[in-house]
Protein backbone atom coordinates (compact mmCIF):
# COMPACT_ATOMS: atom_id res chain seq x y z
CA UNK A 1 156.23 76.40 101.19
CA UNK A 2 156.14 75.65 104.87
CA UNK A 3 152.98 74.32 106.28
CA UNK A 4 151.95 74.94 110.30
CA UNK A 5 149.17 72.95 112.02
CA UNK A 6 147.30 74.21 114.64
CA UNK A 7 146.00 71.88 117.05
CA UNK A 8 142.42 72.50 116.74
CA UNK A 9 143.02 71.96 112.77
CA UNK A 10 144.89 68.28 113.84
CA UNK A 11 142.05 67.92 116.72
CA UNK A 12 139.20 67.90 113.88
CA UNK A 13 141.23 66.01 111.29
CA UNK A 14 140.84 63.34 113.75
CA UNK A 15 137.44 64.08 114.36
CA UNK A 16 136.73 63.43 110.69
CA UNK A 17 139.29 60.79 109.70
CA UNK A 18 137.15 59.48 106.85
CA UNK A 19 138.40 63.08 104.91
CA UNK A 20 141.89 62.94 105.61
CA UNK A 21 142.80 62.05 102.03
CA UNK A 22 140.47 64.53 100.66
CA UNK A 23 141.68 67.01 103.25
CA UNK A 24 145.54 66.14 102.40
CA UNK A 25 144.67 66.89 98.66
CA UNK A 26 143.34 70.40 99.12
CA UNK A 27 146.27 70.83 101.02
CA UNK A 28 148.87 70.39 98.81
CA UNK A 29 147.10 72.56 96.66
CA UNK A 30 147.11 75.17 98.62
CA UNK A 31 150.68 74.78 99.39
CA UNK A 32 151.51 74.88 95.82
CA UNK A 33 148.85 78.01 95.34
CA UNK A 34 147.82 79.62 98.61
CA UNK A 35 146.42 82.83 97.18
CA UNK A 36 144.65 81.69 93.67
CA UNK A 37 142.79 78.59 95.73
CA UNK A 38 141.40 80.05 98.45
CA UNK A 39 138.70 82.68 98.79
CA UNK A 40 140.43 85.83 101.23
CA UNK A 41 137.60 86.32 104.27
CA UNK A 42 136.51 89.68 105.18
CA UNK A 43 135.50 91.48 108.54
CA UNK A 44 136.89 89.98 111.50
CA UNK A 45 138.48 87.50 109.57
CA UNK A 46 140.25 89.01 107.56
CA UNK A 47 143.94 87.92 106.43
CA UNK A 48 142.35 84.25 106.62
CA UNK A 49 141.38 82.29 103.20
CA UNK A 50 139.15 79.95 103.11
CA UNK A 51 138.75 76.82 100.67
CA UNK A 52 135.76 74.18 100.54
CA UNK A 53 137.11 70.55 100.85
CA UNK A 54 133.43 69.18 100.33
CA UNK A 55 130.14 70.90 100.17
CA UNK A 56 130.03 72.54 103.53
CA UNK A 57 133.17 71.41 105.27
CA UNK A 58 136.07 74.49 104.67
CA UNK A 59 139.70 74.66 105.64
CA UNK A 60 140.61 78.23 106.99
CA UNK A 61 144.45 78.92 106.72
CA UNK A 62 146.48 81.72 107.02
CA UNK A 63 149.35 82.81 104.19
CA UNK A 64 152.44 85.10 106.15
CA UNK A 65 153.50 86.79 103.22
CA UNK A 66 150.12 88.24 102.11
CA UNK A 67 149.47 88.81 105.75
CA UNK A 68 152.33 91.05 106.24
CA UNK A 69 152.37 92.72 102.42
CA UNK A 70 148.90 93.66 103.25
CA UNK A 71 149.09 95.08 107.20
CA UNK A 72 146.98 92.01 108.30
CA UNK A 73 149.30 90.82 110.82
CA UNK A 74 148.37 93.71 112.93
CA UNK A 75 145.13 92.41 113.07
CA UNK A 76 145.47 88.74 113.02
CA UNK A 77 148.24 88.52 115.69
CA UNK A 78 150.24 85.38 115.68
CA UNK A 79 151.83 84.90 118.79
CA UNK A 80 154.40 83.01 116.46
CA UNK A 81 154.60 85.57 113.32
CA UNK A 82 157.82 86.68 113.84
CA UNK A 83 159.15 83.37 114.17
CA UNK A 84 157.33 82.05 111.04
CA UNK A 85 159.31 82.58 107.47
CA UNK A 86 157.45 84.51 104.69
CA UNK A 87 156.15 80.96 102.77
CA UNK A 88 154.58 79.69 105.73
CA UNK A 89 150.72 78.18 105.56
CA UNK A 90 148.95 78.21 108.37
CA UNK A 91 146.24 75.51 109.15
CA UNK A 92 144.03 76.99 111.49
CA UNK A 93 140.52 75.39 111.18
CA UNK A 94 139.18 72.57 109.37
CA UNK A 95 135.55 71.52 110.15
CA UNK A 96 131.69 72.57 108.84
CA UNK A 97 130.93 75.90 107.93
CA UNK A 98 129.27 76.85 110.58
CA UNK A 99 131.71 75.68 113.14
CA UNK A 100 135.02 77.29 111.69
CA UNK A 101 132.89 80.13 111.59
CA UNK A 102 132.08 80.64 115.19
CA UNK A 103 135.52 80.02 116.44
């Protein structure tokens, strides 16, 4: 597996340093497991899973091959999907619910 970081996911891993070993756990288990982990979102979000790292703080990543089996991409719309090999993870949010959420 290949794993991509978006900024804003590295921005709020900053932001909430005292989780980055809790956050680096969860992960490498969705590297080694991207589809049974996480929970696949629905609605304008969907082609995104999402997986709780504590109570009400989620990481929302992307997986390319499920993405592109399943048509997502053409709804999602990486500017970097064609660039981006089939067993890439995508990192796109990490933060409370409520803020991954609204952006």
């Amino acid at each position: 597996m290949v794993a991509s970081f978006s900024d804003d996911f590295g921005d709020s891993l900053k932001k909430h340093s005292a989780l980055k070993k809790i956050v680096q756990k969860k992960v490498d288990m969705i590297l080694t497991n991207p589809v049974g982990l996480g929970e696949p979102l629905k609605g304008n979000l969907r082609g995104y899973y999402s997986v709780t790292v504590k109570k009400n703080f989620l990481i929302i990543y992307l997986y390319c091959l499920i993405c592109r089996r399943r048509g997502d991409d053409k709804l999602v719309l990486c500017n970097d999907c064609l660039s981006c090999a089939d067993e890439t993870v995508k990192f796109v949010q990490l933060g409370p619910h409520d803020h991954v959420y609204d952006e």
